[in-house]
C-alpha atoms as a PDB file:
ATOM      1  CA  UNK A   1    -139.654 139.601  38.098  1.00  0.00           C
ATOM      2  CA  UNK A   2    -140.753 142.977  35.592  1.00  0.00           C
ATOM      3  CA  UNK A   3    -140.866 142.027  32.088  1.00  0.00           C
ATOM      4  CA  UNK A   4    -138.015 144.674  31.821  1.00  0.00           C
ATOM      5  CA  UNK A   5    -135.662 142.836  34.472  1.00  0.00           C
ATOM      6  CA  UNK A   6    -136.376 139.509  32.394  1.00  0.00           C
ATOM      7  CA  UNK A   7    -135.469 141.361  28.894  1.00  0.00           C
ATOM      8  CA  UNK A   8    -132.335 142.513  30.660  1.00  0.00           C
ATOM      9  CA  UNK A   9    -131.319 139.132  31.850  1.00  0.00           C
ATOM     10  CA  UNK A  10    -132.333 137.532  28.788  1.00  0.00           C
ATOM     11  CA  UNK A  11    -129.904 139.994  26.688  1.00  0.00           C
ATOM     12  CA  UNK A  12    -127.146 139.202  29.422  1.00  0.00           C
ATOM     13  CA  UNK A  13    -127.470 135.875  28.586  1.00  0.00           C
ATOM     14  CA  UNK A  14    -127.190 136.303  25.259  1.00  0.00           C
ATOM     15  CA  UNK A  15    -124.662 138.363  24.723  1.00  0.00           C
ATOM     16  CA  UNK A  16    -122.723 136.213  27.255  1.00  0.00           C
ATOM     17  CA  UNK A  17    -123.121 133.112  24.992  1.00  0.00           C
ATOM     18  CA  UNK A  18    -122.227 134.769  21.919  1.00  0.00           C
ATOM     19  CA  UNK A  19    -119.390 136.405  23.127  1.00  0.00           C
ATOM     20  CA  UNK A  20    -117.899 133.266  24.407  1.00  0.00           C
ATOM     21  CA  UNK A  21    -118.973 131.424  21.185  1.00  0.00           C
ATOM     22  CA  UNK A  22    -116.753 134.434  19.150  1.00  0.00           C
ATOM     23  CA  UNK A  23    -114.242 134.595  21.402  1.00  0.00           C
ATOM     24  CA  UNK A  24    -112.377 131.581  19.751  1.00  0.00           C
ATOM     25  CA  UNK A  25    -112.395 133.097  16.142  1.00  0.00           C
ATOM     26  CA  UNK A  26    -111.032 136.331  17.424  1.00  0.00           C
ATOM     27  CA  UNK A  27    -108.207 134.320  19.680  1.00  0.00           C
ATOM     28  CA  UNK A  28    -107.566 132.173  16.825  1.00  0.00           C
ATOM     29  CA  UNK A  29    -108.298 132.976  13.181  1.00  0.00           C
ATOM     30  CA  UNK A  30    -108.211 131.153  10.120  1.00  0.00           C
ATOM     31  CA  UNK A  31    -105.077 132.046   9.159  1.00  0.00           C
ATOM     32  CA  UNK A  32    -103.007 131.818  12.070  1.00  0.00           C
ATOM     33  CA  UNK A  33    -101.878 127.993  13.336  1.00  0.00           C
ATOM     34  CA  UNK A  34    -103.382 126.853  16.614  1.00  0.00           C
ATOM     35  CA  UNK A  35    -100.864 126.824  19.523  1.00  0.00           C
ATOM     36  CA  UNK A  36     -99.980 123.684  20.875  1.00  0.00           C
ATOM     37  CA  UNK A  37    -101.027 124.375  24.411  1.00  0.00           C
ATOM     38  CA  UNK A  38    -104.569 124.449  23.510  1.00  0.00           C
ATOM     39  CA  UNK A  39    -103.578 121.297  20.691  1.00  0.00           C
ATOM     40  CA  UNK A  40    -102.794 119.635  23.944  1.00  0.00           C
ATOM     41  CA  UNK A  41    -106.315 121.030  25.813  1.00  0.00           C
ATOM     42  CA  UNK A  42    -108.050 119.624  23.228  1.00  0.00           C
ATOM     43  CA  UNK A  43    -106.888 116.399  23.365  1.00  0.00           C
ATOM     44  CA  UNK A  44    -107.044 116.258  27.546  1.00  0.00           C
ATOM     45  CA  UNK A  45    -109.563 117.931  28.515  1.00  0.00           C
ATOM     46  CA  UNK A  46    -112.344 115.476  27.626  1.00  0.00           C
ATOM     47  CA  UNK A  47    -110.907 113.021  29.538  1.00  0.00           C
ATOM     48  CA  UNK A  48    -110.517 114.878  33.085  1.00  0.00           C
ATOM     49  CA  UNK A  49    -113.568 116.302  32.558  1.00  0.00           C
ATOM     50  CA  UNK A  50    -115.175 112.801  32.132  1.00  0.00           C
ATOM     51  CA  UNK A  51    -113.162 111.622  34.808  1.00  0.00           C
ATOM     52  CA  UNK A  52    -114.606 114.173  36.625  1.00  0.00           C
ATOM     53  CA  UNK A  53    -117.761 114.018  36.123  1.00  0.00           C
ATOM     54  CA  UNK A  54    -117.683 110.357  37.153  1.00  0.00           C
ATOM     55  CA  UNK A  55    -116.450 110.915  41.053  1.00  0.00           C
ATOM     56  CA  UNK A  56    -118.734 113.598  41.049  1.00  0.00           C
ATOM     57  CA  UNK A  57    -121.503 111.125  40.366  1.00  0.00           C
ATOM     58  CA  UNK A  58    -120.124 108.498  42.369  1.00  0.00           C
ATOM     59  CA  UNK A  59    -119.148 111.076  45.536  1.00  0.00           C
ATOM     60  CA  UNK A  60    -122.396 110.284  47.529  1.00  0.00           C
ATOM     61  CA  UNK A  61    -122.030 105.890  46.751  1.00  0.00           C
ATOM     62  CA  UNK A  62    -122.863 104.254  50.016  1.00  0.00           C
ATOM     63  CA  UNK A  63    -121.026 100.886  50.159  1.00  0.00           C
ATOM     64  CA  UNK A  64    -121.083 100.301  53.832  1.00  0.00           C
ATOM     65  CA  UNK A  65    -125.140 100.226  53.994  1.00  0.00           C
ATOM     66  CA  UNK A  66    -127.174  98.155  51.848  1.00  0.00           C
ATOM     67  CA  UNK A  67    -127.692  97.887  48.497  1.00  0.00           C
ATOM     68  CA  UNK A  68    -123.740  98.435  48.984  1.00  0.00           C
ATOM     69  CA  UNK A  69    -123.368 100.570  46.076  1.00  0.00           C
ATOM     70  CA  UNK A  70    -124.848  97.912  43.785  1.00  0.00           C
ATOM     71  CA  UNK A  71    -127.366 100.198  41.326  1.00  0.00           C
ATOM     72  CA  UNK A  72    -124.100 102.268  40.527  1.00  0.00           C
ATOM     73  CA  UNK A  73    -121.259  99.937  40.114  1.00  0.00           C
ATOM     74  CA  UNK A  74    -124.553  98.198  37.791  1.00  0.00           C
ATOM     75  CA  UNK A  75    -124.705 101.275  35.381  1.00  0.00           C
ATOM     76  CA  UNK A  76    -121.153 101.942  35.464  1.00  0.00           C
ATOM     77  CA  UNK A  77    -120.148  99.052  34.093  1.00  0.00           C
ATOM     78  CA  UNK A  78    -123.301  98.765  31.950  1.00  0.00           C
ATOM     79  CA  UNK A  79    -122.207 102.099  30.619  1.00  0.00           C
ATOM     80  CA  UNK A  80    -118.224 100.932  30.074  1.00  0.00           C
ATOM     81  CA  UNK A  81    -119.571  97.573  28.071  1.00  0.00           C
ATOM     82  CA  UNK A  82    -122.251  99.830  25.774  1.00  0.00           C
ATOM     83  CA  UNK A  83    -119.611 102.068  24.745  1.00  0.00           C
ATOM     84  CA  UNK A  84    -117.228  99.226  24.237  1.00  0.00           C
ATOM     85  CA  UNK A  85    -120.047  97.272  22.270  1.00  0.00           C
ATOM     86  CA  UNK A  86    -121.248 100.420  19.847  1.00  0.00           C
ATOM     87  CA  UNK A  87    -118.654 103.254  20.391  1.00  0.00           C
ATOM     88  CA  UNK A  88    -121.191 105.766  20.939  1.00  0.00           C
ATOM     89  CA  UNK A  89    -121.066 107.589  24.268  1.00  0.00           C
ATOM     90  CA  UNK A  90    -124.918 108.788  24.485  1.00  0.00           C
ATOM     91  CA  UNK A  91    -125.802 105.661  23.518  1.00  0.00           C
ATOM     92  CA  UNK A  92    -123.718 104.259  26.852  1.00  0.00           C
ATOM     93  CA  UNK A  93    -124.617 107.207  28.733  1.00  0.00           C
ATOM     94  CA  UNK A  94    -128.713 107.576  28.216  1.00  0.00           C
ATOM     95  CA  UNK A  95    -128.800 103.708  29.061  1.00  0.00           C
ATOM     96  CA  UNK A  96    -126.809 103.617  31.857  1.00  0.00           C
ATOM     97  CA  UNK A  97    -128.678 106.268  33.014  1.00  0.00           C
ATOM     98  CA  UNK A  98    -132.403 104.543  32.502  1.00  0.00           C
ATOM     99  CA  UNK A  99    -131.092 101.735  34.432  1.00  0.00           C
ATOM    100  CA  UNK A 100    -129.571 102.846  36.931  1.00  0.00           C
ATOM    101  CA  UNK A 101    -133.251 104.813  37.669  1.00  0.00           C
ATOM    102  CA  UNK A 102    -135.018 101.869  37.016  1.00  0.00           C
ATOM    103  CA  UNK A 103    -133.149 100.087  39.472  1.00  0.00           C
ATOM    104  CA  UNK A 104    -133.365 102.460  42.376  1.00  0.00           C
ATOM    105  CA  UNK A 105    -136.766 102.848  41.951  1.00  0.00           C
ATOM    106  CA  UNK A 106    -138.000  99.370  41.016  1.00  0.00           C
ATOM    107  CA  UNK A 107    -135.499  96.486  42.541  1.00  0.00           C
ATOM    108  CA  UNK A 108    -133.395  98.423  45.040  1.00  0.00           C
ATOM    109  CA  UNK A 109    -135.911  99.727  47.291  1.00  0.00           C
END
């Protein structure tokens, strides 16, 4: 790739991201109330998208062969009792994640 093609998709980028970033202040200024429909989005949409995310990590979960799904139902609900514990989802998330690593590399082998 030419410098020139990278400047070019680097700009694309860019003005991509800021457009989308300004997008919401033109759509919705300061002075104007927010409409309810995206109230509502804002209050849903974390929660399908999390609830997505997790079947998406959980699509490929093997329970029939062994380890049985084991190292994943391990950091799932190692992840559910962290966030109960401290209420802080990276917290949950960034630990669940280091063991469920640690486990497939070190115990389920």
């Amino acid at each position: 790739m030419t410098a020139a093609q990278t400047l070019i998709m680097v700009t694309i980028f860019a003005v991509t991201t800021f457009g989308t970033r300004i997008l919401a202040f033109v759509l919705f200024p300061a002075g104007r109330p927010i409409p309810k429909f995206v109230e509502y989005l804002g209050k849903v949409l974390p929660f399908a998208i999390t609830a997505m995310l997790i079947v998406y990590c959980l699509r490929n979960t093997v329970i029939l062969v062994s380890p049985h799904g084991a190292p994943e139902l391990l950091a799932v609900m190692l992840v559910v009792a962290l966030y109960l514990l401290f209420k802080n989802s990276l917290i949950a998330i960034a630990a669940g994640t280091v063991a469920y690593m640690l486990m497939v590399q070190l115990l389920f082998v």
